[in-house]
PDB file of N, CA and C in Angstrom:
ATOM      1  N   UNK A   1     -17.068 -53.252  58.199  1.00  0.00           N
ATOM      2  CA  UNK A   1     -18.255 -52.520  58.625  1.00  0.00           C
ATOM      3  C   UNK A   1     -18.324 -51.201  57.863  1.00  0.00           C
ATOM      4  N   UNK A   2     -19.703 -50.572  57.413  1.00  0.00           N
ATOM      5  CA  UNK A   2     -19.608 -50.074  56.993  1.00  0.00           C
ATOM      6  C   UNK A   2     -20.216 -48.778  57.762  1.00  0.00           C
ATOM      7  N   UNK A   3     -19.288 -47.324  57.540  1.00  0.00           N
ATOM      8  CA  UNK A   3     -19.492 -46.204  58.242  1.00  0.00           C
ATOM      9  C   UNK A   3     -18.812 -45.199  57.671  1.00  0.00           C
ATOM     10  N   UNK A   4     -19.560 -44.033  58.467  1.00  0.00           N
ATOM     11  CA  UNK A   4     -19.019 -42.967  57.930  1.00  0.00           C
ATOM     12  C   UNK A   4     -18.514 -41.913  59.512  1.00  0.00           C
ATOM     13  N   UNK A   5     -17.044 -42.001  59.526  1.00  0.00           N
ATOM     14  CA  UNK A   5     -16.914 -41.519  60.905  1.00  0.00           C
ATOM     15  C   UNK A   5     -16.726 -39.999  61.297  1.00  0.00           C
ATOM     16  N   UNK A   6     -17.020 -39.916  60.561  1.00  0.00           N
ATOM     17  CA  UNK A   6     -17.738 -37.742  60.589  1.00  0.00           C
ATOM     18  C   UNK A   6     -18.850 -38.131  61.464  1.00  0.00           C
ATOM     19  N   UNK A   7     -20.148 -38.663  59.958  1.00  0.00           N
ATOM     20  CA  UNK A   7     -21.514 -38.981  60.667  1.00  0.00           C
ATOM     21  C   UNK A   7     -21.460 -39.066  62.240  1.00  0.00           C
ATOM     22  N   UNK A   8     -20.732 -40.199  62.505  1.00  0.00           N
ATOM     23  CA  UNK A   8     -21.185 -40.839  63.593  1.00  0.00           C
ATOM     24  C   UNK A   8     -20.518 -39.804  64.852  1.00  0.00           C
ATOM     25  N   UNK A   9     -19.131 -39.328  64.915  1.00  0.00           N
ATOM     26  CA  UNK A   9     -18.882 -38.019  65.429  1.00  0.00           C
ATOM     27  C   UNK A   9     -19.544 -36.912  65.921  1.00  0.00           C
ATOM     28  N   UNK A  10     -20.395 -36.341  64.334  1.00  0.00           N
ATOM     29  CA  UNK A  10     -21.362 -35.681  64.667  1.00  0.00           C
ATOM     30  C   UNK A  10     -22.612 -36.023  65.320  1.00  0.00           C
ATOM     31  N   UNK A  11     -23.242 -37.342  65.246  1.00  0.00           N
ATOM     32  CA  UNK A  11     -24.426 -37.819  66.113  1.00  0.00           C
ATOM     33  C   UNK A  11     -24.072 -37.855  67.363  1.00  0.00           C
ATOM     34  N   UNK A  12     -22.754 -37.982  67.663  1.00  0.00           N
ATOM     35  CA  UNK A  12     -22.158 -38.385  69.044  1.00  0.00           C
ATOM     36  C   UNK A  12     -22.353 -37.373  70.051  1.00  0.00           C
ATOM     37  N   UNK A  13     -21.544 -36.250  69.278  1.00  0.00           N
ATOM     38  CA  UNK A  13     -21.670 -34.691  70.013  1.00  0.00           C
ATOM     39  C   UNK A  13     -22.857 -34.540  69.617  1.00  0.00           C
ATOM     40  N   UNK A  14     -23.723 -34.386  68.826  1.00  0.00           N
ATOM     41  CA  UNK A  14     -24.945 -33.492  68.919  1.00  0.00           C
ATOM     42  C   UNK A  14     -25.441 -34.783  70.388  1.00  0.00           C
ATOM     43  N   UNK A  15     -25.641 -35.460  70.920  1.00  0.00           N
ATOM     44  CA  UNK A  15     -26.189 -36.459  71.586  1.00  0.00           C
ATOM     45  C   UNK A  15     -25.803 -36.044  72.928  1.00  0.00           C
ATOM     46  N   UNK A  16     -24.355 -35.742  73.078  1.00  0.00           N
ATOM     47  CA  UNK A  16     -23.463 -35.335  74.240  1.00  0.00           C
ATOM     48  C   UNK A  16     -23.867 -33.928  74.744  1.00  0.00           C
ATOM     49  N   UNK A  17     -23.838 -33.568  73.565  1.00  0.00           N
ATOM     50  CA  UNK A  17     -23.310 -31.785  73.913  1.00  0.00           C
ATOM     51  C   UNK A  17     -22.506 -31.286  74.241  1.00  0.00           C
ATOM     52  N   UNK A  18     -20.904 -32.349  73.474  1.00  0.00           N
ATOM     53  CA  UNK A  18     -19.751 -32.282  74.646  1.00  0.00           C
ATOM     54  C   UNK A  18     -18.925 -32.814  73.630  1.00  0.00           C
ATOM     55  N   UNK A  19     -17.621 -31.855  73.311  1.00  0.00           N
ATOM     56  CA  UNK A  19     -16.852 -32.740  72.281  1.00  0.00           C
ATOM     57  C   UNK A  19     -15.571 -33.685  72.948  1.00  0.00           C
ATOM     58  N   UNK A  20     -15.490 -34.112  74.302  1.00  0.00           N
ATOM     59  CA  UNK A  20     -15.075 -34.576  75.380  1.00  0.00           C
ATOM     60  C   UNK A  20     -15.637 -36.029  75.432  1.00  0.00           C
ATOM     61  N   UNK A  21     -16.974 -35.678  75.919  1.00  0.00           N
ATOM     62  CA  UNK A  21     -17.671 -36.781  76.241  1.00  0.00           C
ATOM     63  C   UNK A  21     -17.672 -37.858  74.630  1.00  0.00           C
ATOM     64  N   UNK A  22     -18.167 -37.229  73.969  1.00  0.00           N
ATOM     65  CA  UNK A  22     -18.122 -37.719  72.928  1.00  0.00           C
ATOM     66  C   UNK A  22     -17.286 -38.647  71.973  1.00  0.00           C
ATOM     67  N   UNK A  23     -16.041 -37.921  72.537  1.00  0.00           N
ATOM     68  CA  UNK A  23     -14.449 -38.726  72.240  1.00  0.00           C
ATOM     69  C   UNK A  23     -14.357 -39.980  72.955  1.00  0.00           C
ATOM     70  N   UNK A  24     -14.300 -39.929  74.095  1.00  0.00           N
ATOM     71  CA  UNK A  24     -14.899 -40.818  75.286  1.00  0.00           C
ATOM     72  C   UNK A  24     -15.366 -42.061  74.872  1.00  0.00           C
ATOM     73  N   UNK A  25     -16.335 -41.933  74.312  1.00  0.00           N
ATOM     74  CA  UNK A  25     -17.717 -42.885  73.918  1.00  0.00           C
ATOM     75  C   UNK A  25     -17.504 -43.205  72.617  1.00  0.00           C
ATOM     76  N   UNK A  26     -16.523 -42.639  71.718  1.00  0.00           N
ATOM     77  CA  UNK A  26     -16.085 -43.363  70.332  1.00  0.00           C
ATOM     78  C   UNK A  26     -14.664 -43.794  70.399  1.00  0.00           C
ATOM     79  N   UNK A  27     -14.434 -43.885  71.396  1.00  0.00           N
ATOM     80  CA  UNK A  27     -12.691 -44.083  71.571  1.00  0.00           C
ATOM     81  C   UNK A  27     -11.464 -43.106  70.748  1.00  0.00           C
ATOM     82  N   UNK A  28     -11.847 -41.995  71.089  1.00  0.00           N
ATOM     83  CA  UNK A  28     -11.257 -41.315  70.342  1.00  0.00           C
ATOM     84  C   UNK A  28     -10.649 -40.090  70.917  1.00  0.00           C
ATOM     85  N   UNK A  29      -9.547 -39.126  70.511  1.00  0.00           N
ATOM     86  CA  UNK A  29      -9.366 -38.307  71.180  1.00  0.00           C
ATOM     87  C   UNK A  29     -10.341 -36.716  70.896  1.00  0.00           C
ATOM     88  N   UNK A  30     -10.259 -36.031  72.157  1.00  0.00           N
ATOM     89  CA  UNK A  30     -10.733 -34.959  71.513  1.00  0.00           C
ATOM     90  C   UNK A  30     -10.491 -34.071  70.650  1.00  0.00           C
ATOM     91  N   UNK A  31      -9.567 -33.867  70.141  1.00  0.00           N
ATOM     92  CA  UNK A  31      -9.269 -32.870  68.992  1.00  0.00           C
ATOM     93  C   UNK A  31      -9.469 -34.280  68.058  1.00  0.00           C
ATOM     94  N   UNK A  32      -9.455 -35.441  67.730  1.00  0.00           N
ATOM     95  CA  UNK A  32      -9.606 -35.804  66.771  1.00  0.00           C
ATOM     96  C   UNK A  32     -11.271 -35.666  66.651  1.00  0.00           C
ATOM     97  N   UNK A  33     -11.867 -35.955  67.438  1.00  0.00           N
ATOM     98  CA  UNK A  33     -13.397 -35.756  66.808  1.00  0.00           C
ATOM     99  C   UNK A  33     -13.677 -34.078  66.697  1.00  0.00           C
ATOM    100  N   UNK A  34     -13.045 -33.518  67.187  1.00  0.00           N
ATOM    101  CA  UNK A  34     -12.792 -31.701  66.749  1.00  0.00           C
ATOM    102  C   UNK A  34     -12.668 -32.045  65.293  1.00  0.00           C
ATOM    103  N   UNK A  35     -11.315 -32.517  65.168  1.00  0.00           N
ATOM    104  CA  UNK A  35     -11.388 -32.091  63.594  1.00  0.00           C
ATOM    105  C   UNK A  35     -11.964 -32.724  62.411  1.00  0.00           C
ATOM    106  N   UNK A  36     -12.854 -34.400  63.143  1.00  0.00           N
ATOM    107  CA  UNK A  36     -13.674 -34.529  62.110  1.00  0.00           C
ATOM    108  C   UNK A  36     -15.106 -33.710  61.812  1.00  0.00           C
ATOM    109  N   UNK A  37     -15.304 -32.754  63.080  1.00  0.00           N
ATOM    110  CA  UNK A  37     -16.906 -32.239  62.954  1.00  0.00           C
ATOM    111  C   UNK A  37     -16.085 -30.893  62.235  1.00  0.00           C
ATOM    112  N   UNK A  38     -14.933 -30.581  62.229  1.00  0.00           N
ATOM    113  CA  UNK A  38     -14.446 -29.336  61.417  1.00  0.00           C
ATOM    114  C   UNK A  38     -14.413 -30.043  59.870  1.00  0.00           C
ATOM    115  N   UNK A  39     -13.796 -30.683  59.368  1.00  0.00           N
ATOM    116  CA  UNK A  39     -13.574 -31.554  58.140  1.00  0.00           C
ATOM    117  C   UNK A  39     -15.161 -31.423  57.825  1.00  0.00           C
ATOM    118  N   UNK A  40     -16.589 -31.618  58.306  1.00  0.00           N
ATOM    119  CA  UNK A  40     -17.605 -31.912  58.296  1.00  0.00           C
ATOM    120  C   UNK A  40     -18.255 -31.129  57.825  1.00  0.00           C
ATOM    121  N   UNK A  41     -17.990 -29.789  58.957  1.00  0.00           N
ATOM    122  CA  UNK A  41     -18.634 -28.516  58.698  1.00  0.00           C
ATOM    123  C   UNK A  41     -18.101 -27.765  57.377  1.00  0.00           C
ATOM    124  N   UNK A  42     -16.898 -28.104  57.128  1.00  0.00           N
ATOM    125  CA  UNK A  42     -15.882 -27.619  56.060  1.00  0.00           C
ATOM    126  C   UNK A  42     -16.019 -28.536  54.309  1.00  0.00           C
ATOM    127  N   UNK A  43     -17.139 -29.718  54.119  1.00  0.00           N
ATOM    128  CA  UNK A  43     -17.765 -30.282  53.319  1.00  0.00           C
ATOM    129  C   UNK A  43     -18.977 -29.566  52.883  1.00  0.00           C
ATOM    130  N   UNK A  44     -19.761 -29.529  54.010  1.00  0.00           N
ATOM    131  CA  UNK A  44     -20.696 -29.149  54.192  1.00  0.00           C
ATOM    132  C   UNK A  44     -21.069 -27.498  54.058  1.00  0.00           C
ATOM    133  N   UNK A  45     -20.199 -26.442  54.102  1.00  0.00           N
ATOM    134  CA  UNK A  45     -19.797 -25.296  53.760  1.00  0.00           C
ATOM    135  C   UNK A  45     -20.451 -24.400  54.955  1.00  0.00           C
ATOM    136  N   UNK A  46     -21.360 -25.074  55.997  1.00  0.00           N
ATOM    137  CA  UNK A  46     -22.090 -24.266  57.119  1.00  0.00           C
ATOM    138  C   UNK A  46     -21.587 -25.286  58.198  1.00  0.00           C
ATOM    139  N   UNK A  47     -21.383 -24.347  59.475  1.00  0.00           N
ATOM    140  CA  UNK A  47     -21.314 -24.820  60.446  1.00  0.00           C
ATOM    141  C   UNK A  47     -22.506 -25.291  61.205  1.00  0.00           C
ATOM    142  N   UNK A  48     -22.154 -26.728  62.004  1.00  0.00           N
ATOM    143  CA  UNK A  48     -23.103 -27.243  62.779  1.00  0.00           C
ATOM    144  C   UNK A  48     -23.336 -27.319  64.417  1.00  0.00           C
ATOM    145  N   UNK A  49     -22.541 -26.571  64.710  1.00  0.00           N
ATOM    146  CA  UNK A  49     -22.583 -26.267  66.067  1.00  0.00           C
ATOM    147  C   UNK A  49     -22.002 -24.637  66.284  1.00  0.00           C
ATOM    148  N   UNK A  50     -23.057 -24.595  67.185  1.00  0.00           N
ATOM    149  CA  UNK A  50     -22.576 -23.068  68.184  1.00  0.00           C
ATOM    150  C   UNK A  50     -21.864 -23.879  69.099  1.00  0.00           C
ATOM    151  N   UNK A  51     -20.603 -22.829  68.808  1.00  0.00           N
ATOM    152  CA  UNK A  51     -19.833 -23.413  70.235  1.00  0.00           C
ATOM    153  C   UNK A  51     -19.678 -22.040  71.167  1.00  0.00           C
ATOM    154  N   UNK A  52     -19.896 -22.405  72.342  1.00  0.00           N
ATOM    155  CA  UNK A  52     -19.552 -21.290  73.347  1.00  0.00           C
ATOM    156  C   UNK A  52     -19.840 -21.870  75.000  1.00  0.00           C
ATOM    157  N   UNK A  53     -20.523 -21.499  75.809  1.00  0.00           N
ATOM    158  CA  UNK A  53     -20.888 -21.764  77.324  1.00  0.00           C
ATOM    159  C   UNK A  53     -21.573 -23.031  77.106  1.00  0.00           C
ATOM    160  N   UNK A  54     -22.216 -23.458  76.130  1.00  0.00           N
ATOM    161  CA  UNK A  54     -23.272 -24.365  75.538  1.00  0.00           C
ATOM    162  C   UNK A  54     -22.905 -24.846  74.234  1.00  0.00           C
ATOM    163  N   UNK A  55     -22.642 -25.665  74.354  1.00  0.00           N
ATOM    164  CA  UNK A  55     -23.044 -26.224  72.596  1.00  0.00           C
ATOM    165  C   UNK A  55     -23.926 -26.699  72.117  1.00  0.00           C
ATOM    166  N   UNK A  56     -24.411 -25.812  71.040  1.00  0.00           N
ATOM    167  CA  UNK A  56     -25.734 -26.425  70.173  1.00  0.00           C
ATOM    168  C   UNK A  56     -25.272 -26.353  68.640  1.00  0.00           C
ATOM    169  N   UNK A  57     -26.807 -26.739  68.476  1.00  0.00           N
ATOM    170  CA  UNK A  57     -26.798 -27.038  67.226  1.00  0.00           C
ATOM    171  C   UNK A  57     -27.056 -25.806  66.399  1.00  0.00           C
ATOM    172  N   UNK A  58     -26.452 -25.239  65.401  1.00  0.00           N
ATOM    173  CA  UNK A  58     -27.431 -24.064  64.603  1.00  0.00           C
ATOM    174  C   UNK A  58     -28.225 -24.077  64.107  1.00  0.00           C
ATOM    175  N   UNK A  59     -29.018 -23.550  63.237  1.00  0.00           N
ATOM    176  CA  UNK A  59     -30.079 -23.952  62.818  1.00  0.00           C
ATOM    177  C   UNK A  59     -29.977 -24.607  61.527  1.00  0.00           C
ATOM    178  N   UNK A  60     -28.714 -24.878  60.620  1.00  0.00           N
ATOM    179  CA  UNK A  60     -28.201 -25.764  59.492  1.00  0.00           C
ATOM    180  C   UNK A  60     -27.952 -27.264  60.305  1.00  0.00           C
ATOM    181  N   UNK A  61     -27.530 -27.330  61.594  1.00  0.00           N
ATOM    182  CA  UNK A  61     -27.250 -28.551  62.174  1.00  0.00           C
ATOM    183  C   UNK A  61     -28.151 -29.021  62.322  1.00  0.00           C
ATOM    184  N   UNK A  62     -29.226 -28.136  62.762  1.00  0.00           N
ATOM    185  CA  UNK A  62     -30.794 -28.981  63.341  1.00  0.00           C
ATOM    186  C   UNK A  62     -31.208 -29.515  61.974  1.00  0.00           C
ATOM    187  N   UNK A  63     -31.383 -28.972  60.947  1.00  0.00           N
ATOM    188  CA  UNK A  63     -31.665 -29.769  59.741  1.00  0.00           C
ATOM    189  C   UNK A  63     -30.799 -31.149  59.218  1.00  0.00           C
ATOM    190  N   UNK A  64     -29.710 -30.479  59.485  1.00  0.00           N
ATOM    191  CA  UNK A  64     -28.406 -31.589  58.696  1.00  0.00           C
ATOM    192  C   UNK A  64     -28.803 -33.056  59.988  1.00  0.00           C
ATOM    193  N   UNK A  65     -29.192 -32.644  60.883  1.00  0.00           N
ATOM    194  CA  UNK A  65     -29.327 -33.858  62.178  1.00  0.00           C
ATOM    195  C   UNK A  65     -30.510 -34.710  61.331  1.00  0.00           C
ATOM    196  N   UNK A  66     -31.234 -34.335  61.143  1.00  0.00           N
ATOM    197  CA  UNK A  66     -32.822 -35.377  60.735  1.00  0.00           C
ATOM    198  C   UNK A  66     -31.738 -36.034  59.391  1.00  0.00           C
ATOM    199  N   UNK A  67     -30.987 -35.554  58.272  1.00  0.00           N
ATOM    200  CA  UNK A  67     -30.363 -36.573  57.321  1.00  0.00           C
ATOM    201  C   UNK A  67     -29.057 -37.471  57.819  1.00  0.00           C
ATOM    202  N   UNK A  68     -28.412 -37.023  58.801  1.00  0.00           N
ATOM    203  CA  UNK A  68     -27.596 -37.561  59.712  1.00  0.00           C
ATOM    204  C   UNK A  68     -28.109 -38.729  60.208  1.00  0.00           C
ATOM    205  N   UNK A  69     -29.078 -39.163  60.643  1.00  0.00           N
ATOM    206  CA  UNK A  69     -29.878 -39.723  61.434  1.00  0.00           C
ATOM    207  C   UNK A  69     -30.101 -41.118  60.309  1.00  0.00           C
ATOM    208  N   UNK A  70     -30.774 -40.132  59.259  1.00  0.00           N
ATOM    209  CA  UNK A  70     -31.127 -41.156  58.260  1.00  0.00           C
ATOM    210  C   UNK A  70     -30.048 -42.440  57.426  1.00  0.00           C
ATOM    211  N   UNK A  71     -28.491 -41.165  57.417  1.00  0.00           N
ATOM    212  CA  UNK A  71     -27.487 -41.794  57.273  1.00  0.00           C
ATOM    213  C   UNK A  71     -26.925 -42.913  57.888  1.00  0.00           C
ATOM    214  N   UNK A  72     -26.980 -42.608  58.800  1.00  0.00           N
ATOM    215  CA  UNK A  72     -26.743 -43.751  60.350  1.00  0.00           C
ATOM    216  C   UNK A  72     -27.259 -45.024  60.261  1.00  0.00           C
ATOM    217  N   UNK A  73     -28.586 -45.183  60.221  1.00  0.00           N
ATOM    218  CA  UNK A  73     -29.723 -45.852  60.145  1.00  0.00           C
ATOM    219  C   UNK A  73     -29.637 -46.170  58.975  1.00  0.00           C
ATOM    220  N   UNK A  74     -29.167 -45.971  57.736  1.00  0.00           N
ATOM    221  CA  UNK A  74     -28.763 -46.829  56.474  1.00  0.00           C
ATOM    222  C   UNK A  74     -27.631 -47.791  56.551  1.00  0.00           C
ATOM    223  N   UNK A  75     -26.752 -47.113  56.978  1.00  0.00           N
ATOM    224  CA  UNK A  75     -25.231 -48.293  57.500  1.00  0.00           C
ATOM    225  C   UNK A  75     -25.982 -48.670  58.244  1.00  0.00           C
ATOM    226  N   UNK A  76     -25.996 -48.681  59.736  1.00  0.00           N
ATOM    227  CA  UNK A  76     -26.674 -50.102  60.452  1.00  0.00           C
ATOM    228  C   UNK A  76     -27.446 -50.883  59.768  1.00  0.00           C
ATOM    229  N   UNK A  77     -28.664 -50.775  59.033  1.00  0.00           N
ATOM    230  CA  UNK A  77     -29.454 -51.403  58.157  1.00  0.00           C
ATOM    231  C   UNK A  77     -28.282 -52.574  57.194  1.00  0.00           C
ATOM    232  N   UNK A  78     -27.890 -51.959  56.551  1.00  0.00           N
ATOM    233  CA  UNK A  78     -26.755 -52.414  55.651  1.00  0.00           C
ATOM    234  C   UNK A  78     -25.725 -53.210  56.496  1.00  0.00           C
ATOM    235  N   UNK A  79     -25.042 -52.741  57.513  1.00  0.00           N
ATOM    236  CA  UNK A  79     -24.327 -54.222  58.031  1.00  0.00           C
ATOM    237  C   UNK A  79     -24.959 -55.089  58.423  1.00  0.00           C
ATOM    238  N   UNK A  80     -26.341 -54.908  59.109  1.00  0.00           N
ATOM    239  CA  UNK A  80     -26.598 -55.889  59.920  1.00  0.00           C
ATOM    240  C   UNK A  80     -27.424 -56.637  58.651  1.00  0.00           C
ATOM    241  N   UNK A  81     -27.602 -56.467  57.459  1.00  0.00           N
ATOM    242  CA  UNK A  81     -27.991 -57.341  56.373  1.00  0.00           C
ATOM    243  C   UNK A  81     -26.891 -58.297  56.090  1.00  0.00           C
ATOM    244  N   UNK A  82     -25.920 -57.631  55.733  1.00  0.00           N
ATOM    245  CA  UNK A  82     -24.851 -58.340  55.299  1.00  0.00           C
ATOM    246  C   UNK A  82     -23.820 -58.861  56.112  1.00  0.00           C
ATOM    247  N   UNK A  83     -23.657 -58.862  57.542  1.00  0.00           N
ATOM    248  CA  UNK A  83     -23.553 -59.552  58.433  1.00  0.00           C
ATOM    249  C   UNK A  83     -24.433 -61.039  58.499  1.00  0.00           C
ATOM    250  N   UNK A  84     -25.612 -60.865  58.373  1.00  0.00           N
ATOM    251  CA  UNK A  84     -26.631 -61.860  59.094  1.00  0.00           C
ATOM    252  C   UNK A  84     -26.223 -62.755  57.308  1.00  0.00           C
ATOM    253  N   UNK A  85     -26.363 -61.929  56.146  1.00  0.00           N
ATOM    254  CA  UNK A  85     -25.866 -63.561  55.572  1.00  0.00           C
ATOM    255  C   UNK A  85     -24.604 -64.053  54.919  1.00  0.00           C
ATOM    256  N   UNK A  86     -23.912 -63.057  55.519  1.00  0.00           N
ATOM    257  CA  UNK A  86     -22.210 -63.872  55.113  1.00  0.00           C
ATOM    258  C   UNK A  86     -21.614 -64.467  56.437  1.00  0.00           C
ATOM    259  N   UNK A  87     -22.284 -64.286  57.337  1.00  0.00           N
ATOM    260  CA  UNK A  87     -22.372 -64.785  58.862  1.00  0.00           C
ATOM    261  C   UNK A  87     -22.505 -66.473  59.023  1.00  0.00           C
ATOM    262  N   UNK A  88     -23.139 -66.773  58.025  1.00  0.00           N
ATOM    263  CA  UNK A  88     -23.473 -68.171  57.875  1.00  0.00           C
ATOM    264  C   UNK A  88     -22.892 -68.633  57.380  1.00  0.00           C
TER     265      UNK A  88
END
């Protein structure tokens, strides 16, 4: 399968609002999806979340979210092509 497990990390928590919940729901621990949205932010050279009482998005995350999105939605596209005909 094909993925990118930053991406999907980061869609997770921005979705959650919770780097807990988020772990949760990817089977994962929490400092490990900590340190893939750090690894992320640290590619990426801007951070994508305010963290504090609330976690949001900054205003580089709110952008980086709409190509995130797009990313996502290319792998799914892409397995479920190549699933459906090596499947047969």
């Amino acid at each position: 399968m094909l993925e990118d497990s930053k991406i999907r990390a980061f869609l997770e928590v921005e979705k959650e609002r919770n780097f807990t919940k988020a772990a949760k729901t990817l089977g994962l621990t929490q400092p490990a999806v900590s340190t893939q949205i750090s690894a992320l932010e640290e590619s990426l050279g801007f951070e994508l979340f305010q963290r504090g009482r609330e976690l949001r998005l900054t205003p580089s995350g709110e952008v980086f979210l709409a190509y995130a999105r797009r990313i996502q939605q290319a792998y799914d596209l892409t397995n479920e092509a190549f699933n459906n005909v090596f499947a047969k």
